[in-house]
N, C-alpha and C. Protein backbone atom coordinates (compact mmCIF):
# COMPACT_ATOMS: atom_id res chain seq x y z
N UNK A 1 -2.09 -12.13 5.11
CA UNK A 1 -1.07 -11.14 5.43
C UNK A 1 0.09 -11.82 6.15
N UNK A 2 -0.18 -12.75 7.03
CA UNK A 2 0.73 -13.57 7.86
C UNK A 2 1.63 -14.26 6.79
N UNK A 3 1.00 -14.27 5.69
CA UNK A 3 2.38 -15.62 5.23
C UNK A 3 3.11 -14.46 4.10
N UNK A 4 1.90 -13.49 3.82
CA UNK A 4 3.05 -12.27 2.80
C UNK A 4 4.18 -11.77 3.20
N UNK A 5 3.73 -11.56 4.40
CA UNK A 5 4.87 -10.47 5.07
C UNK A 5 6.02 -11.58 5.69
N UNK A 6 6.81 -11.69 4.92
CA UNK A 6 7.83 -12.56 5.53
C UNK A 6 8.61 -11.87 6.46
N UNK A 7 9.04 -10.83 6.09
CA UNK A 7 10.05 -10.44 7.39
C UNK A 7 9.65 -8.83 8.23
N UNK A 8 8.12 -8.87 7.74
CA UNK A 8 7.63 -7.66 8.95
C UNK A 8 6.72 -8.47 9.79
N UNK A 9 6.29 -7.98 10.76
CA UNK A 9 5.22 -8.38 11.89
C UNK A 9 4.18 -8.44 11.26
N UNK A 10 3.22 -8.89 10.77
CA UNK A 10 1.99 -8.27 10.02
C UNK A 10 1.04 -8.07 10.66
N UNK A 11 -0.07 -7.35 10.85
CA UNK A 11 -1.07 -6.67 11.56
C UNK A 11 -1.89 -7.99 12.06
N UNK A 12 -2.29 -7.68 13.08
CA UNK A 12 -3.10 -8.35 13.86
C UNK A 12 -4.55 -8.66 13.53
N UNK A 13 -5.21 -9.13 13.87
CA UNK A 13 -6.65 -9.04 12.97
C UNK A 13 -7.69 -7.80 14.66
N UNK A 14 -7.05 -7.90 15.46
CA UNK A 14 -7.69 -6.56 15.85
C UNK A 14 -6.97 -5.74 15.59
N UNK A 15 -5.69 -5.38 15.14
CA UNK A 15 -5.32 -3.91 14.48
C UNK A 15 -6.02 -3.83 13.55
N UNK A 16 -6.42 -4.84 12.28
CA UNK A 16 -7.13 -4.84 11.02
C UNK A 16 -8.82 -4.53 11.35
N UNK A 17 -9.45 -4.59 12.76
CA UNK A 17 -10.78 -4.57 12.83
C UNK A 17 -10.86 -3.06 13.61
N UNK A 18 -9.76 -2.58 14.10
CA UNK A 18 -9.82 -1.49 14.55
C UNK A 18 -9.85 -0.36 13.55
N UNK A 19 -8.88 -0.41 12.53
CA UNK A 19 -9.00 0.09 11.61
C UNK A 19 -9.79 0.61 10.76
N UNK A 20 -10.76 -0.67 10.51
CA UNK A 20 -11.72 -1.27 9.44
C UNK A 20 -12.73 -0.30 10.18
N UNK A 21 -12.63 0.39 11.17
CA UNK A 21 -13.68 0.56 12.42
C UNK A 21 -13.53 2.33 11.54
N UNK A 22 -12.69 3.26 10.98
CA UNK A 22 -13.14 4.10 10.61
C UNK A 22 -13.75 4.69 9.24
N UNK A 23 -14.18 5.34 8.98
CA UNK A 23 -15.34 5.81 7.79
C UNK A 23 -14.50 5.96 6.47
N UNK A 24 -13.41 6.26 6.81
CA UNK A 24 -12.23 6.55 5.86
C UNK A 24 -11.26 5.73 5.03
N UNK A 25 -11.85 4.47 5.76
CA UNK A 25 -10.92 2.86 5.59
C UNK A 25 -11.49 2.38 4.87
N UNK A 26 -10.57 1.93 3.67
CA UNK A 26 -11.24 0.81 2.76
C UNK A 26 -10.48 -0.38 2.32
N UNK A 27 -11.58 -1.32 2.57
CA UNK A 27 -10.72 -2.80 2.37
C UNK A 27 -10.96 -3.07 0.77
N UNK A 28 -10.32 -3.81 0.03
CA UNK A 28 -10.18 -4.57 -0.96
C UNK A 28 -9.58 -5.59 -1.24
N UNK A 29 -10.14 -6.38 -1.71
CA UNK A 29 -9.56 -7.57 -2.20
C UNK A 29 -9.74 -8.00 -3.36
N UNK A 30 -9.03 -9.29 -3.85
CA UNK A 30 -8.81 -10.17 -5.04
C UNK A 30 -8.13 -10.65 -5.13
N UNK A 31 -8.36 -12.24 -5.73
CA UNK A 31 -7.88 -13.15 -5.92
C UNK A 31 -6.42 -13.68 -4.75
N UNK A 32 -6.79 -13.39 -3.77
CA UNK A 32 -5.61 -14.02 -2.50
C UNK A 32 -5.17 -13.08 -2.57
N UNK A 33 -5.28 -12.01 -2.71
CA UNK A 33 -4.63 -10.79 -1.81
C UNK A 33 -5.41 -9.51 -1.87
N UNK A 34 -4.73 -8.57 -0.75
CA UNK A 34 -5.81 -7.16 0.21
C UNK A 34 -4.96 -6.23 0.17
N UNK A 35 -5.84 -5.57 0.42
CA UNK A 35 -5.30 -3.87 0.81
C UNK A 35 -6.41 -3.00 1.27
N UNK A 36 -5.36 -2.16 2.73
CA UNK A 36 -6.49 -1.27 3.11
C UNK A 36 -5.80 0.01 2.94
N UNK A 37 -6.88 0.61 3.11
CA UNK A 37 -6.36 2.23 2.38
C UNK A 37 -7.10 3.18 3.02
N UNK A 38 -6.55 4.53 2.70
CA UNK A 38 -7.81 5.41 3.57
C UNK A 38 -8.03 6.84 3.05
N UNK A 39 -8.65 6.98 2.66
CA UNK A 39 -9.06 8.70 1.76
C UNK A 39 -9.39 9.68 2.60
N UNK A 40 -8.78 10.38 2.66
CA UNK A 40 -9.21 11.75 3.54
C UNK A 40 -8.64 12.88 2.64
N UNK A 41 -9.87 13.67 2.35
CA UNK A 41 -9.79 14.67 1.55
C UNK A 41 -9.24 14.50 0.23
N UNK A 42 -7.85 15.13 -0.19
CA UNK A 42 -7.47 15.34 -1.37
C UNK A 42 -5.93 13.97 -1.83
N UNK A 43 -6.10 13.21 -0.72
CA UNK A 43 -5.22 12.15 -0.50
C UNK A 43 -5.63 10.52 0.22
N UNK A 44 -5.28 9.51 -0.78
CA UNK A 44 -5.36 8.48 -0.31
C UNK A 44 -3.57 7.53 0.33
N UNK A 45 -3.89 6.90 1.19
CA UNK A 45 -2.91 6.31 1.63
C UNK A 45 -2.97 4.53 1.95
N UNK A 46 -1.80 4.26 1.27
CA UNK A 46 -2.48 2.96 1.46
C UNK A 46 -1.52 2.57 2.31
N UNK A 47 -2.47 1.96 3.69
CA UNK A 47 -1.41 1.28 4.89
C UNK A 47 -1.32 -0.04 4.77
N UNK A 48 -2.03 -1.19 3.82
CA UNK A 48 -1.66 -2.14 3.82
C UNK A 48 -1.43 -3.23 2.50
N UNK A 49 -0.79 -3.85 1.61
CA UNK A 49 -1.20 -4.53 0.43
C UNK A 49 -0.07 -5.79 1.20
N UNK A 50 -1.24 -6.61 0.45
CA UNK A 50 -0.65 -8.30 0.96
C UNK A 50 -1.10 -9.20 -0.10
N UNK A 51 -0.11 -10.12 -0.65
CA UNK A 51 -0.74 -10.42 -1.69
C UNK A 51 0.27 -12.40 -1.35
N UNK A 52 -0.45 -13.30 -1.73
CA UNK A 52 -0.53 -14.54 -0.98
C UNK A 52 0.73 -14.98 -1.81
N UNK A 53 1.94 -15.24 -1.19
CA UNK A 53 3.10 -15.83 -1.83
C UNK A 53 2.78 -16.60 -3.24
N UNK A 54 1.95 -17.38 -2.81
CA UNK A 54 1.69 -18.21 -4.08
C UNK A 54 0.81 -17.63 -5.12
N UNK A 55 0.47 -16.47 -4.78
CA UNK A 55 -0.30 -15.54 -6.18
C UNK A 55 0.59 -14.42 -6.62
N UNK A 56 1.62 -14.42 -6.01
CA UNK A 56 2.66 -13.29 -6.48
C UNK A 56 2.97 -13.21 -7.64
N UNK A 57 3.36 -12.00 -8.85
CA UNK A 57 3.56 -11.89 -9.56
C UNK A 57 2.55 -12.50 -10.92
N UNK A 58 1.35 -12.45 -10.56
CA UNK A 58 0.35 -12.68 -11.24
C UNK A 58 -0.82 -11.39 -11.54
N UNK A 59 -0.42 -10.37 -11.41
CA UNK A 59 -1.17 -9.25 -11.42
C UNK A 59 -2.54 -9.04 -10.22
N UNK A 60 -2.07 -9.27 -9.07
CA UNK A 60 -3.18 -9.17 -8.13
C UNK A 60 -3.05 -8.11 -7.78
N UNK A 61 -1.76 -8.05 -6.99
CA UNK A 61 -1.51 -6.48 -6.41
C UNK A 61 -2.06 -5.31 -7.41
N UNK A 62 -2.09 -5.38 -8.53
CA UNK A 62 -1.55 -4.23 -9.50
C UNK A 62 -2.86 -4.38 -9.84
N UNK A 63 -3.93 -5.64 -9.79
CA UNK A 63 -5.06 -4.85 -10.18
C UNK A 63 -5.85 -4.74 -8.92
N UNK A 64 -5.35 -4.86 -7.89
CA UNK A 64 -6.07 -3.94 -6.54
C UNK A 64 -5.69 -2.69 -6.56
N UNK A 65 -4.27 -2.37 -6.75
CA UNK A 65 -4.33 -0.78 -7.07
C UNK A 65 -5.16 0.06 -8.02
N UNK A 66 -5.36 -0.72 -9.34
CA UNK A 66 -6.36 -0.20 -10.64
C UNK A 66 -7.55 -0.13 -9.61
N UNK A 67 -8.13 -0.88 -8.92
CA UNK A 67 -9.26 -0.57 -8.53
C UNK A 67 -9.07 0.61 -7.01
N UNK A 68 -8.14 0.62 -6.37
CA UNK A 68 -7.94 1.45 -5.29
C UNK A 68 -7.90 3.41 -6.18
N UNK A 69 -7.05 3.48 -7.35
CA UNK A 69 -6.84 4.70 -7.88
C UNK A 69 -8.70 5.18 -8.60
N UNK A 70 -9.23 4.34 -9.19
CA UNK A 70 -10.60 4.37 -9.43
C UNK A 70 -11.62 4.89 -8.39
N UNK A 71 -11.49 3.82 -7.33
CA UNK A 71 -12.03 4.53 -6.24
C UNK A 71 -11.92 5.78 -5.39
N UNK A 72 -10.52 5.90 -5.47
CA UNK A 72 -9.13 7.33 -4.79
C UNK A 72 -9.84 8.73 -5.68
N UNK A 73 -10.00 8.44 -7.36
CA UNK A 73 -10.35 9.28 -8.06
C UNK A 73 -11.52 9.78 -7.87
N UNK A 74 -12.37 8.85 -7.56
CA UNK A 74 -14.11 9.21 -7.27
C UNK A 74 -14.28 9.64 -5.85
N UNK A 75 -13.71 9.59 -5.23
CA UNK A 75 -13.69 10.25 -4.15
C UNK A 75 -12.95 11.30 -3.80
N UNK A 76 -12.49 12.14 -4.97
CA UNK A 76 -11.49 13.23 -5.21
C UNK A 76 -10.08 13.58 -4.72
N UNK A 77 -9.42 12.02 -4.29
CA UNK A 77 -8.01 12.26 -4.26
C UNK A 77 -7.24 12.49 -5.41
N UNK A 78 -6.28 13.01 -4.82
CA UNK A 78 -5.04 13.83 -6.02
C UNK A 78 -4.38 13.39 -6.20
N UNK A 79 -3.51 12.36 -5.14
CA UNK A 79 -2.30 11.61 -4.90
C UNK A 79 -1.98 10.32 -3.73
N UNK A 80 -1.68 9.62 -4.21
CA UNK A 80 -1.56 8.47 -3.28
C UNK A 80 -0.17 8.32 -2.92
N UNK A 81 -0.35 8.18 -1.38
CA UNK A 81 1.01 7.74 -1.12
C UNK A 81 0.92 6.38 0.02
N UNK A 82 2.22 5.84 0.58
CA UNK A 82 2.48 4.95 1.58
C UNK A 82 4.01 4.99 1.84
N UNK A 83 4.12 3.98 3.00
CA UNK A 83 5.65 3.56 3.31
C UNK A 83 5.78 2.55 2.85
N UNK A 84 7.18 2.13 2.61
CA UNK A 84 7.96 0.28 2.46
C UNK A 84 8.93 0.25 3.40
N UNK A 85 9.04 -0.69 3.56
CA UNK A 85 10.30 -1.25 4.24
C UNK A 85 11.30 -1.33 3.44
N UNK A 86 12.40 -0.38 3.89
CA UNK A 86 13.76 -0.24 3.43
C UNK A 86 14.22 -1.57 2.79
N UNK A 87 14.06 -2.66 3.46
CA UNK A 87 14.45 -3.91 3.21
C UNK A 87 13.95 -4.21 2.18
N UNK A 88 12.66 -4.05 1.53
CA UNK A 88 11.83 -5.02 1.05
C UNK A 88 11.73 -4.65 -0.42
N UNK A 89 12.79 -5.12 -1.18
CA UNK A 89 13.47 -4.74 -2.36
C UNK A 89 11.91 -4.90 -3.41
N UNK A 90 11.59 -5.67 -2.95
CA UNK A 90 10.55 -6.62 -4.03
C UNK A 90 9.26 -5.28 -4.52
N UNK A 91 8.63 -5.20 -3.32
CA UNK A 91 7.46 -3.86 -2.92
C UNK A 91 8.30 -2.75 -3.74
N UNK A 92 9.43 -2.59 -3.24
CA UNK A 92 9.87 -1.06 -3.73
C UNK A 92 10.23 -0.84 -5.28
N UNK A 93 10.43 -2.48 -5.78
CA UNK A 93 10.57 -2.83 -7.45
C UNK A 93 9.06 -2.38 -8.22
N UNK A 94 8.64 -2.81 -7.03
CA UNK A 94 6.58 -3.52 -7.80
C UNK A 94 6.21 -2.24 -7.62
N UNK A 95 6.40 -0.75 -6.80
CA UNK A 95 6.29 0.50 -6.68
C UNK A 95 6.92 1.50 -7.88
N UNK A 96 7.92 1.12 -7.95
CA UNK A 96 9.03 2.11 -9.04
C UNK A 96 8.13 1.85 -10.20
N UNK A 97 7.97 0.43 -10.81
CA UNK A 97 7.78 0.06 -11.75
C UNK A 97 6.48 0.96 -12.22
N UNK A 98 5.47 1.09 -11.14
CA UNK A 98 4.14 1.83 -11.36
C UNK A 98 4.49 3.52 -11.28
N UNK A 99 5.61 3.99 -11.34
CA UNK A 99 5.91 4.97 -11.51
C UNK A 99 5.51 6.00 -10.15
N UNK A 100 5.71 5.30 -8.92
CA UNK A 100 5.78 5.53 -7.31
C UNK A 100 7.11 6.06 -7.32
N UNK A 101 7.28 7.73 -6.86
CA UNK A 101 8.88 8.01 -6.42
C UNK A 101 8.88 8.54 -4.76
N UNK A 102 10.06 8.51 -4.44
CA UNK A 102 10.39 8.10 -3.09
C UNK A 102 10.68 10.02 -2.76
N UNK A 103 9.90 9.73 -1.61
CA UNK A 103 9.53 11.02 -0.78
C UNK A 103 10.38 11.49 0.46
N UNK A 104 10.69 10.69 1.18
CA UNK A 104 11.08 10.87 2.38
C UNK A 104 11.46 9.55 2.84
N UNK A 105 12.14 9.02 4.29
CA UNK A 105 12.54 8.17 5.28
C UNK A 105 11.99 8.40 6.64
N UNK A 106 11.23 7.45 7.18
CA UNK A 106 10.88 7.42 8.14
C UNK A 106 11.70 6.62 9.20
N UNK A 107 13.24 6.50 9.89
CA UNK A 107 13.81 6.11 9.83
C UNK A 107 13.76 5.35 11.51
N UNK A 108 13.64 3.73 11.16
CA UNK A 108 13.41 2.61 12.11
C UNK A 108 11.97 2.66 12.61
N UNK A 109 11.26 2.75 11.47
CA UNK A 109 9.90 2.82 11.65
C UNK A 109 8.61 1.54 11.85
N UNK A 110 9.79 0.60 11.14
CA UNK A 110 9.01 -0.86 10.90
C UNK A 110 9.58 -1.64 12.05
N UNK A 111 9.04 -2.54 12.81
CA UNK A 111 9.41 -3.38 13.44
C UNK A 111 9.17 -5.04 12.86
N UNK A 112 10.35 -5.82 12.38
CA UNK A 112 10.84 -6.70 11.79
C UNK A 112 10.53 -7.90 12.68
N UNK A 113 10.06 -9.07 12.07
CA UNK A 113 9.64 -10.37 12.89
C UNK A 113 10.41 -10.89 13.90
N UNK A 114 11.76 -10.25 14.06
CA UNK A 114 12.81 -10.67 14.44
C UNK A 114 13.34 -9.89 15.84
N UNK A 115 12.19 -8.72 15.83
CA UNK A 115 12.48 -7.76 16.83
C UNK A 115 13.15 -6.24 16.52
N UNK A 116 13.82 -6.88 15.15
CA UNK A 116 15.00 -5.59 14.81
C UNK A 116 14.45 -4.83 13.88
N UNK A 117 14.87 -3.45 14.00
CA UNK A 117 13.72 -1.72 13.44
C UNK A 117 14.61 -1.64 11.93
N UNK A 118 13.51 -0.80 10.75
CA UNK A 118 13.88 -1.28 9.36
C UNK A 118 13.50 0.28 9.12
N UNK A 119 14.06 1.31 8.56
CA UNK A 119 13.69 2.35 7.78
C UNK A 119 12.27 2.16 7.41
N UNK A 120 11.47 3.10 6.76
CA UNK A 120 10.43 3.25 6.12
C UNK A 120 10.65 4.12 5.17
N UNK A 121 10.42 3.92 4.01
CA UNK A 121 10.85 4.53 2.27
C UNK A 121 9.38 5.22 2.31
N UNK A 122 9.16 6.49 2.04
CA UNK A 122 8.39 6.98 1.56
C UNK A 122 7.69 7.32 0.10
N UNK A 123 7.15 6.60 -0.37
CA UNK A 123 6.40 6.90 -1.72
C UNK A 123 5.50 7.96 -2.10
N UNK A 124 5.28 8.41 -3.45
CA UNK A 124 3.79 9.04 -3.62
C UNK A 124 3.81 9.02 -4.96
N UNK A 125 2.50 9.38 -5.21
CA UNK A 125 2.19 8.98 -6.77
C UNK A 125 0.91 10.13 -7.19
N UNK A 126 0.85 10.60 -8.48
CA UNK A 126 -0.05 11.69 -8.61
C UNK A 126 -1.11 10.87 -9.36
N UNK A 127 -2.64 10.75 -8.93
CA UNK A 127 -3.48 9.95 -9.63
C UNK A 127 -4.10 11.54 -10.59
N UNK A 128 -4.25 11.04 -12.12
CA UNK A 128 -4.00 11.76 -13.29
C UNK A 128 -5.20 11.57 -14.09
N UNK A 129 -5.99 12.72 -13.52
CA UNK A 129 -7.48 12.97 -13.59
C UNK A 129 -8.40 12.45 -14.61
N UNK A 130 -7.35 12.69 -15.87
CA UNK A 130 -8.20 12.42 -17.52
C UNK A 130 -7.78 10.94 -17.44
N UNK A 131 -6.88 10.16 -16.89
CA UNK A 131 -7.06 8.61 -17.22
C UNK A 131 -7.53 8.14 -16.12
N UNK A 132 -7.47 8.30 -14.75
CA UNK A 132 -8.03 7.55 -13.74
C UNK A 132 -6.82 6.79 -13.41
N UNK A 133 -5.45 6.66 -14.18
CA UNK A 133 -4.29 6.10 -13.44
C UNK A 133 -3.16 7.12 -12.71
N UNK A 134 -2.48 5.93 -12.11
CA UNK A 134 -1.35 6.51 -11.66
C UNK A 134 -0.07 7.65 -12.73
N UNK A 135 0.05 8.63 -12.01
CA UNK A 135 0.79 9.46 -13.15
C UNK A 135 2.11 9.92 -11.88
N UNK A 136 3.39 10.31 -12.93
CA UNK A 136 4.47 10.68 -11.83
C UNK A 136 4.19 12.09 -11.21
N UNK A 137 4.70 12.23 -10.06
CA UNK A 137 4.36 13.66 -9.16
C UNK A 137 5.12 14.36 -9.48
């Protein structure tokens, strides 16, 4: 996560064990990169995807999500959502592309390696019962 996140703070490994600490949290991984997520009720949210500079753009992220919406589905979520960083053109490309539309602003929500506060873009996505994928909301 430290070397993904180039220009956010990235979580601590006791924010990540605190986390990991409730019933609702789920970690995943593959191939050099993670994501944690968390299902409660009729909604999953994913608070973290990190995927290792040097495995970027190799389909890691995208098949941790295939396996996050699989899991989201069996555990009877409806819709997945998260934040991005306003800044972080790349995430919000690799989001659109999966057919993620933008919900709301959480505005100076991220705190930046640098000290300085970054919007938060709100996403969501409708997971689409008869395929088990992502479908638009």
């Amino acid at each position: 996560m430290d070397r993904a996140y180039v220009d956010m703070r990235p979580w601590s490994s006791q924010e990540i064990a605190r986390t990991l600490e409730n019933s609702h949290v789920y970690f995943l991984t593959r191939d050099h990169g993670g994501m944690i997520a968390q299902i409660v009720a009729d909604e999953c949210e994913i608070l973290a995807l990190a995927t290792d500079p040097a495995a970027q753009r190799r389909g890691v992220a995208t098949a941790i999500l295939a396996e996050l919406v699989s899991l989201a589905h069996a555990k009877g979520a409806r819709r997945i959502f998260l934040d991005v960083a306003r800044n972080n053109d790349h995430a919000r490309a690799f989001y659109a592309a999966l057919g993620f539309v933008r919900v709301g602003t959480r505005p100076g929500y991220y705190t930046l390696r640098d000290g300085t506060r970054d919007d938060a873009v709100l996403l969501s996505h409708a997971i689409d019962a008869a395929s088990r994928k992502v479908a638009p909301t």
